[in-house]
Protein backbone atom coordinates (compact mmCIF):
# COMPACT_ATOMS: atom_id res chain seq x y z
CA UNK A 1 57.81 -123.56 81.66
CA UNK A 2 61.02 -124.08 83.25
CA UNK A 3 62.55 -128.00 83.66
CA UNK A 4 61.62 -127.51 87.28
CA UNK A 5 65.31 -129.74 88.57
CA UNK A 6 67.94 -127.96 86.14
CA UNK A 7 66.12 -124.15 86.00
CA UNK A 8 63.27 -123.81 88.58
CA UNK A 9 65.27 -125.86 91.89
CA UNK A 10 68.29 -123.41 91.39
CA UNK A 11 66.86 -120.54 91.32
CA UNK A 12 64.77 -121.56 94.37
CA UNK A 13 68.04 -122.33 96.25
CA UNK A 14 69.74 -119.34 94.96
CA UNK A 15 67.13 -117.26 96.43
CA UNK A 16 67.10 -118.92 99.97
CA UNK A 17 71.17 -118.25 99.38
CA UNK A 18 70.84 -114.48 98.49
CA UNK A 19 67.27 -113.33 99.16
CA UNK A 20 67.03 -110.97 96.11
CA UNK A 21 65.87 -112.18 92.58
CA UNK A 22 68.37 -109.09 91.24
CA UNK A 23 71.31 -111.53 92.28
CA UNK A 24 70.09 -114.42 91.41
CA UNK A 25 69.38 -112.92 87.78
CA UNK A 26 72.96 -111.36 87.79
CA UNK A 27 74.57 -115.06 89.13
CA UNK A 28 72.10 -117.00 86.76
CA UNK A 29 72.63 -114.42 83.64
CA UNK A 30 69.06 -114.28 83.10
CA UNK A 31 66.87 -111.19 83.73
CA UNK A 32 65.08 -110.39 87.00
CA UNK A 33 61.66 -110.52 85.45
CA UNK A 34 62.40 -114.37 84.60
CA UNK A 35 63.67 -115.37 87.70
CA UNK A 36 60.66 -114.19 89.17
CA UNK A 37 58.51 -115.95 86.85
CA UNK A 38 60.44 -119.13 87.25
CA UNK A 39 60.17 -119.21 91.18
CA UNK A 40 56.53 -118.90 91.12
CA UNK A 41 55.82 -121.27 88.29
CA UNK A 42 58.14 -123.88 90.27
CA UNK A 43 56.46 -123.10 93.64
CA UNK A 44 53.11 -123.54 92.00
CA UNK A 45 53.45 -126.57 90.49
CA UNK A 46 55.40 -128.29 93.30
CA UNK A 47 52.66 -127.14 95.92
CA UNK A 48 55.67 -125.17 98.13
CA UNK A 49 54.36 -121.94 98.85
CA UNK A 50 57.54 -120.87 97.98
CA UNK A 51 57.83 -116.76 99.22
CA UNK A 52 59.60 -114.18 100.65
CA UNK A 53 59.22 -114.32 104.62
CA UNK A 54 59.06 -111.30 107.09
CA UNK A 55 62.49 -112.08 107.89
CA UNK A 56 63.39 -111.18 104.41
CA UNK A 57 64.46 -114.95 103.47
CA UNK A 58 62.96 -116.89 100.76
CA UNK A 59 61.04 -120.03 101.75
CA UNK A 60 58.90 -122.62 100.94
CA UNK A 61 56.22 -123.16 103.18
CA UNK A 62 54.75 -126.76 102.38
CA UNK A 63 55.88 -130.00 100.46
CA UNK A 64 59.09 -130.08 102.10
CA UNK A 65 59.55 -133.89 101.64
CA UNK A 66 58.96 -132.94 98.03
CA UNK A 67 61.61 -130.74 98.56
CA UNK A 68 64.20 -132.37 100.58
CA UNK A 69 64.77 -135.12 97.40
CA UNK A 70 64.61 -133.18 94.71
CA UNK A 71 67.78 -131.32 96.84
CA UNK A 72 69.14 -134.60 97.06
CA UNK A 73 68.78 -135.40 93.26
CA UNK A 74 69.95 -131.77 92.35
CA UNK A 75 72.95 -131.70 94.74
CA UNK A 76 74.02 -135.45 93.02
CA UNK A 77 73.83 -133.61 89.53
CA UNK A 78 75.56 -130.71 90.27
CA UNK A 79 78.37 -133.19 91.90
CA UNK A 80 78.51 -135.50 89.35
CA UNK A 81 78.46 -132.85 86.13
CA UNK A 82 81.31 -132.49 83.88
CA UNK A 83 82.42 -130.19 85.03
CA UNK A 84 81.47 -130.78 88.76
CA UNK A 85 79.61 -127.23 90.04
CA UNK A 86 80.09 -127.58 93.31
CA UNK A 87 78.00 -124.57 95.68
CA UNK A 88 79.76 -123.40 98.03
CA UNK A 89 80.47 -119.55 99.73
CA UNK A 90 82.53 -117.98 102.20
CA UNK A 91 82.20 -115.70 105.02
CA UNK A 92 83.89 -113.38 107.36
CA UNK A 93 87.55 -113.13 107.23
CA UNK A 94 87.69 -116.67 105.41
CA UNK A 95 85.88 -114.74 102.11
CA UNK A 96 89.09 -112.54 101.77
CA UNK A 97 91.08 -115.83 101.57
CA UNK A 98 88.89 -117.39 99.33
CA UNK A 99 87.32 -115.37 97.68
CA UNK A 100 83.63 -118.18 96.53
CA UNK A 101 81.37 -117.83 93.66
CA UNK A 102 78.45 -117.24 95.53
CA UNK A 103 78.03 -113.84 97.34
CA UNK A 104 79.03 -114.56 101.19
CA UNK A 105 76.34 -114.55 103.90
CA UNK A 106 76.24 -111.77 106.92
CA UNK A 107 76.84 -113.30 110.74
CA UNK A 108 74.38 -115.82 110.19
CA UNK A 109 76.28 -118.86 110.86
CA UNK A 110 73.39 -121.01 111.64
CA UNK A 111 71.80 -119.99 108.48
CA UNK A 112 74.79 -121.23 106.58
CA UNK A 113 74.32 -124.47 108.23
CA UNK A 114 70.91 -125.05 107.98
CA UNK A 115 71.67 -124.61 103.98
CA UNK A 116 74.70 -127.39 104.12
CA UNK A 117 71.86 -129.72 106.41
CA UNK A 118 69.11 -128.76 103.49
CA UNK A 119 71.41 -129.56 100.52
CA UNK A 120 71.30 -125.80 99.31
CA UNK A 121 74.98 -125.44 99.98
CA UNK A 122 77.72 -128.23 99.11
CA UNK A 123 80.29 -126.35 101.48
CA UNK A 124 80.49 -123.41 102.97
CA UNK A 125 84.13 -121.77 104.78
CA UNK A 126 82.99 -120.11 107.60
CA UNK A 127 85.13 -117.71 109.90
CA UNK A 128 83.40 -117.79 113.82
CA UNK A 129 85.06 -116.38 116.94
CA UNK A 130 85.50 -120.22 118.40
CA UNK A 131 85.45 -123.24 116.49
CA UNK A 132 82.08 -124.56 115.38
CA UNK A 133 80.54 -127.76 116.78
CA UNK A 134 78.82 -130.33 114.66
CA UNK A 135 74.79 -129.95 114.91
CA UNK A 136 72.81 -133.03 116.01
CA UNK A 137 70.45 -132.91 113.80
CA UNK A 138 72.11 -133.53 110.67
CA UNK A 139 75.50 -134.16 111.76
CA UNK A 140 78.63 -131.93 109.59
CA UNK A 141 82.04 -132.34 109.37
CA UNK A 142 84.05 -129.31 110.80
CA UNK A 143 87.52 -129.27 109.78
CA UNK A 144 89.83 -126.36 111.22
CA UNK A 145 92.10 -124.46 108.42
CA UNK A 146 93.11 -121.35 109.95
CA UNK A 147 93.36 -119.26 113.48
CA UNK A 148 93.33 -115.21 113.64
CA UNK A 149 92.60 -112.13 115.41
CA UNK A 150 88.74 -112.84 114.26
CA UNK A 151 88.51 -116.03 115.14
CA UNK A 152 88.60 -119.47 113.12
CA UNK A 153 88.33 -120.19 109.79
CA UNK A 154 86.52 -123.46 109.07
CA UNK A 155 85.29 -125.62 106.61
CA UNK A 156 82.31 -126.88 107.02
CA UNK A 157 80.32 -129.84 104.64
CA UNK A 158 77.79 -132.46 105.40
CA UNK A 159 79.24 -135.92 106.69
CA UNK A 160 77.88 -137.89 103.88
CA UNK A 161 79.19 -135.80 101.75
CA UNK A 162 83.19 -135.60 103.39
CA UNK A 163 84.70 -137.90 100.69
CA UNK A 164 82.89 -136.83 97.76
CA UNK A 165 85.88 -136.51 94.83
CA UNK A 166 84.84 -132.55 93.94
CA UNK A 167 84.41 -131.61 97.62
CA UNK A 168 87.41 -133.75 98.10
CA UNK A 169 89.34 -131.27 95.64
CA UNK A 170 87.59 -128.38 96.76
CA UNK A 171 88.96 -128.81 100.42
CA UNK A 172 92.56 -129.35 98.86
CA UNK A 173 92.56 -126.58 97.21
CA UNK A 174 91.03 -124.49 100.06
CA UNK A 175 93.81 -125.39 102.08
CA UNK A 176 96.44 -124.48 99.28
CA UNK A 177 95.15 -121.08 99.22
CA UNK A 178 95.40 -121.02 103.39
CA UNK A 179 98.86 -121.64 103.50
CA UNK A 180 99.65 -119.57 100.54
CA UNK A 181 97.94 -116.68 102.91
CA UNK A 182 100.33 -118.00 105.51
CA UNK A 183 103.04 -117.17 103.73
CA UNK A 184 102.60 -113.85 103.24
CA UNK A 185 101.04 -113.51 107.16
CA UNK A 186 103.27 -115.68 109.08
CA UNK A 187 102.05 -114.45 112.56
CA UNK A 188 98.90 -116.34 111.76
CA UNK A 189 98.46 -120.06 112.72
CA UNK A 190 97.45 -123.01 110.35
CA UNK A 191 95.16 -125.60 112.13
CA UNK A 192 94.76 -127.88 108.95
C-alpha cells in the first residue's frame, strides 16, 4: 500500500491536474498500471470516491473535509522540503515564457483557480484576455507581470500563501524571466 500523504495524495492531485494516469505515470516515473492502483487504493481507504467524471476530470466525490487538510498538510511539505517542490504550471502565452514543470491547462482559467483555492496548485501563471479578479470565495493574490497582443500574463497564488519564502522566489524569478522576454520583445509592456 502506498503512504497515502507522500504517494497516494499526489497522484490524486496530479490527476485532477492532468486527467490521464499516462501523465501522471510519465511526471511521477512510475508505470501507468501503478498509478492506477495507487488512486484507487487511496480513494478506498480515505472514503473519496475518487473517479473520473463525465467531464473527463478526476474527482473525489465524498470526504472532502478529509480532503481539504490532508491538501493543507501536503502543500506545507512540499513547501517546506529540502529542496522546496513547489506546484505550479503555466498557460497560454505565459507557458512560452515560462516554460512550468507541470503540463499547462487548456482555457480553463477557473479550473486553474479552483486548484490554487483547493491546494492542488501552489501557483499557477495564467495568460487571460483582461486581468483576472480575485474570487470571493477563497480570496488570491493577482499580481500583473506582462501585457500583449493575447492579453495579460498573471500570476496568480493563494493570499495566505503570498509571502511564503519558495513562492516568494518563485515569483522573483518569474519576473526575471519576463523582463528577460522584454528584452528581446521590446514592443511588449511589463506591468510588474
Amino acid at each position: 500500500m502506498a503512504d497515502i500523504l507522500f504517494d497516494g495524495l499526489p497522484v490524486l492531485d496530479l490527476l485532477e491536474i492532468t486527467p490521464s494516469t499516462s501523465a501522471v505515470a510519465a511526471l511521477t516515473q512510475r508505470d501507468q498500471s501503478s498509478i492506477s492502483r495507487i488512486y484507487r487504493q487511496v480513494s478506498r481507504r480515505l472514503g473519496l470516491d475518487f473517479r473520473k467524471q463525465p467531464d473527463g476530470r478526476y474527482r473525489a466525490g465524498c470526504n472532502q473535509v478529509l480532503l481539504e487538510g490532508l491538501r493543507l498538510s501536503s502543500q506545507w511539505l512540499r513547501l517546506q522540503a529540502d529542496p522546496p517542490e513547489p506546484r505550479w504550471l503555466a498557460c497560454g502565452h505565459a507557458a512560452r515564457v515560462h516554460p512550468s514543470p507541470l503540463p499547462p491547462q487548456g482555457g480553463e482559467i477557473e479550473q486553474v483557480l479552483t486548484m490554487l483555492q483547493e491546494r492542488i496548485l501552489d501557483l499557477a501563471v495564467l495568460t487571460h484576455p483582461v486581468p483576472i479578479e480575485p474570487l470571493d470565495t477563497a480570496p488570491l493574490t493577482v499580481l500583473a507581470l506582462l501585457r500583449h497582443p493575447h492579453g495579460v500574463d498573471q500570476i496568480v497564488l493563494r493570499s495566505d500563501l503570498a509571502l511564503q519564502p519558495v513562492l516568494q522566489d518563485l515569483i522573483a524569478s518569474l519576473r526575471h524571466r519576463t523582463r528577460q522576454h522584454l528584452r528581446q520583445h521590446p514592443s511588449l509592456e511589463w506591468l510588474g
